[in-house]
C-alpha atoms as a PDB file:
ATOM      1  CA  UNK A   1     100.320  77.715  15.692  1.00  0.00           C
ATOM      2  CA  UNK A   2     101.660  80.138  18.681  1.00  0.00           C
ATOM      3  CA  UNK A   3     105.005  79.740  20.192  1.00  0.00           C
ATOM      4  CA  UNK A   4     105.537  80.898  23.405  1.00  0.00           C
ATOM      5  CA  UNK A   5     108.303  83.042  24.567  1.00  0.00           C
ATOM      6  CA  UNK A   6     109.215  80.458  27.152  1.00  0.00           C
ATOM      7  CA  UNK A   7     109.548  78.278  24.641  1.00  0.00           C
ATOM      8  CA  UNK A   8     111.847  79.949  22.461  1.00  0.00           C
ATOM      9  CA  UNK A   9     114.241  80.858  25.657  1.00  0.00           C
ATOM     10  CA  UNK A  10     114.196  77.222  27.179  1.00  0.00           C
ATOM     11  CA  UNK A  11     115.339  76.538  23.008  1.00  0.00           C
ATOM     12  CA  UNK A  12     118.275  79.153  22.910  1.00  0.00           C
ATOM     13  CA  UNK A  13     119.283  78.233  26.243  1.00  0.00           C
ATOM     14  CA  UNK A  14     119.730  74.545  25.422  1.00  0.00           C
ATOM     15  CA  UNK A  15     122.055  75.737  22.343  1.00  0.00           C
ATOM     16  CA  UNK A  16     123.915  77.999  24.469  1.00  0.00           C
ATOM     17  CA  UNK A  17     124.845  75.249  27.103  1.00  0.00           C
ATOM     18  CA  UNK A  18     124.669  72.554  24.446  1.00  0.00           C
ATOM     19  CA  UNK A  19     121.956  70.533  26.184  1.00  0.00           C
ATOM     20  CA  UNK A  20     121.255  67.992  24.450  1.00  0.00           C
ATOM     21  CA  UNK A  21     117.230  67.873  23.564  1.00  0.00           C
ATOM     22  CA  UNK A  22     115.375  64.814  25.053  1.00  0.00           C
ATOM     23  CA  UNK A  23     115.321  63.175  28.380  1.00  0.00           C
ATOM     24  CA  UNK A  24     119.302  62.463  28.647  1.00  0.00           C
ATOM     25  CA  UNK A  25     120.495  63.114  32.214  1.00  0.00           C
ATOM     26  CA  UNK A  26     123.559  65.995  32.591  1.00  0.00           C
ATOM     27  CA  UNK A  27     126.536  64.325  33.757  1.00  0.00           C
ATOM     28  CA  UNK A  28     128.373  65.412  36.809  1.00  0.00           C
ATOM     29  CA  UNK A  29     130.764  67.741  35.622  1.00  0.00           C
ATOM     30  CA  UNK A  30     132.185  69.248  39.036  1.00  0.00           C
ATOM     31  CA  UNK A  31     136.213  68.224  39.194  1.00  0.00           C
ATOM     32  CA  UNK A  32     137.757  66.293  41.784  1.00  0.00           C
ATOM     33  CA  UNK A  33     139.524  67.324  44.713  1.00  0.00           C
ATOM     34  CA  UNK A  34     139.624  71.181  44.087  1.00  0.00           C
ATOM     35  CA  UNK A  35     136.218  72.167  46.230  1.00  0.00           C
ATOM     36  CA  UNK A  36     137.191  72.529  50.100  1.00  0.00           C
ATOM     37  CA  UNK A  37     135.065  70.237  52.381  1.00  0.00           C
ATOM     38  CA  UNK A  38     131.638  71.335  53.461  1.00  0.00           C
ATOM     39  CA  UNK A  39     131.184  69.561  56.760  1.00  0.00           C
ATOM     40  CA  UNK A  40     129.369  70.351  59.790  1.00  0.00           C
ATOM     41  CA  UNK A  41     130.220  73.439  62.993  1.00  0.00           C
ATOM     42  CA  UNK A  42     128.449  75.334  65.262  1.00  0.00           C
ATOM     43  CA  UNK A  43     128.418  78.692  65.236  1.00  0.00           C
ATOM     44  CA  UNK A  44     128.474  80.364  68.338  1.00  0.00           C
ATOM     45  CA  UNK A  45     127.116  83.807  68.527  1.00  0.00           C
ATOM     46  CA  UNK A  46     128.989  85.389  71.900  1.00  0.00           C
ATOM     47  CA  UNK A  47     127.006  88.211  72.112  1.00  0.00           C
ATOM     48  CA  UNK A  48     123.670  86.523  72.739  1.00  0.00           C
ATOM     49  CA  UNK A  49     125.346  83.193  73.272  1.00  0.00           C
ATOM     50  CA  UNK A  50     123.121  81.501  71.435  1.00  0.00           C
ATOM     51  CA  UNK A  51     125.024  78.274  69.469  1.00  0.00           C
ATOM     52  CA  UNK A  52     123.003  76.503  66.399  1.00  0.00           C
ATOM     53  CA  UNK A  53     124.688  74.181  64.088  1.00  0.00           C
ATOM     54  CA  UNK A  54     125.060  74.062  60.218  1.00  0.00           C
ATOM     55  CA  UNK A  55     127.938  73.845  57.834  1.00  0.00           C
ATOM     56  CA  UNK A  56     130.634  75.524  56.643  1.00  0.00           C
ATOM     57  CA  UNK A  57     133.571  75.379  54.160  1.00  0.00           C
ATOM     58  CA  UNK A  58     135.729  77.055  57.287  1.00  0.00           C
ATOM     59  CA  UNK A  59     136.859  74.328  59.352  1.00  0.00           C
ATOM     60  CA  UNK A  60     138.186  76.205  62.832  1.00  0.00           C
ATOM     61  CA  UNK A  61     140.621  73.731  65.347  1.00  0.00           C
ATOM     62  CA  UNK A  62     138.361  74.687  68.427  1.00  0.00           C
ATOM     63  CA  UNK A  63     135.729  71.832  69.437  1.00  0.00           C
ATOM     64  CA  UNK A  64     132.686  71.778  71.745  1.00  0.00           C
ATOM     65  CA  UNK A  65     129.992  69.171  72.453  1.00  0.00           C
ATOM     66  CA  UNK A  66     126.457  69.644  70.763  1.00  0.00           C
ATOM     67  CA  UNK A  67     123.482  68.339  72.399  1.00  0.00           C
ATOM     68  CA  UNK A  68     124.101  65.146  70.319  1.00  0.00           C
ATOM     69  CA  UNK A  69     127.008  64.213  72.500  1.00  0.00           C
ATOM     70  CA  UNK A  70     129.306  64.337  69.374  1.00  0.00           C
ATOM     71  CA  UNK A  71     132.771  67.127  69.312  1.00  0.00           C
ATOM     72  CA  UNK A  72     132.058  69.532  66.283  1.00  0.00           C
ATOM     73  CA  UNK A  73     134.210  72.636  65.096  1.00  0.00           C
ATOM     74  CA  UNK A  74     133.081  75.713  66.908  1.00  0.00           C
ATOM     75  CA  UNK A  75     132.975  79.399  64.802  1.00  0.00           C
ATOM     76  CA  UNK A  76     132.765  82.523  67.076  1.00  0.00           C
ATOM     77  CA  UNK A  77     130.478  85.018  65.495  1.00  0.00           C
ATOM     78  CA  UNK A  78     129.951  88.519  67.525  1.00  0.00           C
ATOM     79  CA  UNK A  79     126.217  88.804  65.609  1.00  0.00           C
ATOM     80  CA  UNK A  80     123.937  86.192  63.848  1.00  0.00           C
ATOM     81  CA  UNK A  81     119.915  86.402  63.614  1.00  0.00           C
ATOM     82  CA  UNK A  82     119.391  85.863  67.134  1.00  0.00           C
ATOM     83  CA  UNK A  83     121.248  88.898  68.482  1.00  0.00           C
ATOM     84  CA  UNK A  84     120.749  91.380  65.152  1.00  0.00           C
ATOM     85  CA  UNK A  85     118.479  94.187  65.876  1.00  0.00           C
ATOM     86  CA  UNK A  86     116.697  93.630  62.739  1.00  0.00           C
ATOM     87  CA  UNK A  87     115.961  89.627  63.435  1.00  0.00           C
ATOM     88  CA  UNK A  88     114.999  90.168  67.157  1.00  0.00           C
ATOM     89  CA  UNK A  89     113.437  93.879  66.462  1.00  0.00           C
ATOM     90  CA  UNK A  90     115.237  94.901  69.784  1.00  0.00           C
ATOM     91  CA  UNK A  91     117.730  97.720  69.883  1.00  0.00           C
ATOM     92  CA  UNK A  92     121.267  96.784  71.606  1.00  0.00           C
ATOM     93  CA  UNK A  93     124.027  98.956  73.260  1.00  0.00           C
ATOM     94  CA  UNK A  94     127.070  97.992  71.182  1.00  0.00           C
ATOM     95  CA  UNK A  95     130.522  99.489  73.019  1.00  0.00           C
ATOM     96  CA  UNK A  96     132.057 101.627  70.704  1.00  0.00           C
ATOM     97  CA  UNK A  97     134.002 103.669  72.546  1.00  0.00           C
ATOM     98  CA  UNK A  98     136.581 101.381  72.694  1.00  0.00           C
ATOM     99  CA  UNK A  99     136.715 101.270  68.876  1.00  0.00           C
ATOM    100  CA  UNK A 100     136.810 105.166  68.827  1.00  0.00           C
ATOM    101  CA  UNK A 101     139.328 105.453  70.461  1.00  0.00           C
ATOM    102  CA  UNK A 102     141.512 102.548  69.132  1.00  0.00           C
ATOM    103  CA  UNK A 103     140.760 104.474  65.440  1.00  0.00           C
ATOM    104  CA  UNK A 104     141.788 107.349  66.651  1.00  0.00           C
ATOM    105  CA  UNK A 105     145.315 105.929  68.172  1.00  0.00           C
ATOM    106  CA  UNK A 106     145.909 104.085  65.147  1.00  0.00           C
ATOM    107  CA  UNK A 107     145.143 106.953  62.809  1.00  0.00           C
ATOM    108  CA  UNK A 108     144.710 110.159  64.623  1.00  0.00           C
ATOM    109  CA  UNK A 109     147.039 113.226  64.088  1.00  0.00           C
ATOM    110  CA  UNK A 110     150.385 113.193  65.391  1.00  0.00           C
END
């Protein structure tokens, strides 16, 4: 008889974790009232202004109406997939002259 090496991990991975062999269900195991709540925003990417919705752990106090007609939490993102040069395959001027030069104020010789 040949054992497979599958087998044998799937074997030493149930005593590791102390999974119990058969067709007993894991119990829920996660505690109570320590995980943040995962609920639903749109993210609003302001340099493409393109807005999709999804969820988030980050719950922000500013609100705008989806196409739903419902109010959801709104997160301001400066790049997502629609706007990133990589995603769209498009190159984009980004100003950062402005950041130059407030790096340079901020750290620059006196």
């Amino acid at each position: 008889m040949q054992i497979s090496w599958g087998y044998l991990f799937l074997q030493s991975l149930k005593k590791a974790w102390h999974i119990p062999c058969g067709t007993q269900k894991l119990e829920n195991t996660m505690k109570k009232s320590i995980h943040p709540e995962y609920k639903e925003v749109i993210f609003w990417d302001t340099s493409s202004d393109v807005k999709f919705l999804s969820r988030s752990t980050s719950i922000p106090k500013e609100t705008i109406k989806w196409t739903d007609g419902k109010d959801y939490p709104v997160i301001k993102v400066e790049v997502s997939s629609a706007s990133h040069p990589f995603f769209t395959g498009k190159k984009m001027f980004v100003d950062t002259a402005g950041r130059v030069e407030k790096f340079q104020k901020k750290y620059g010789k006196k």
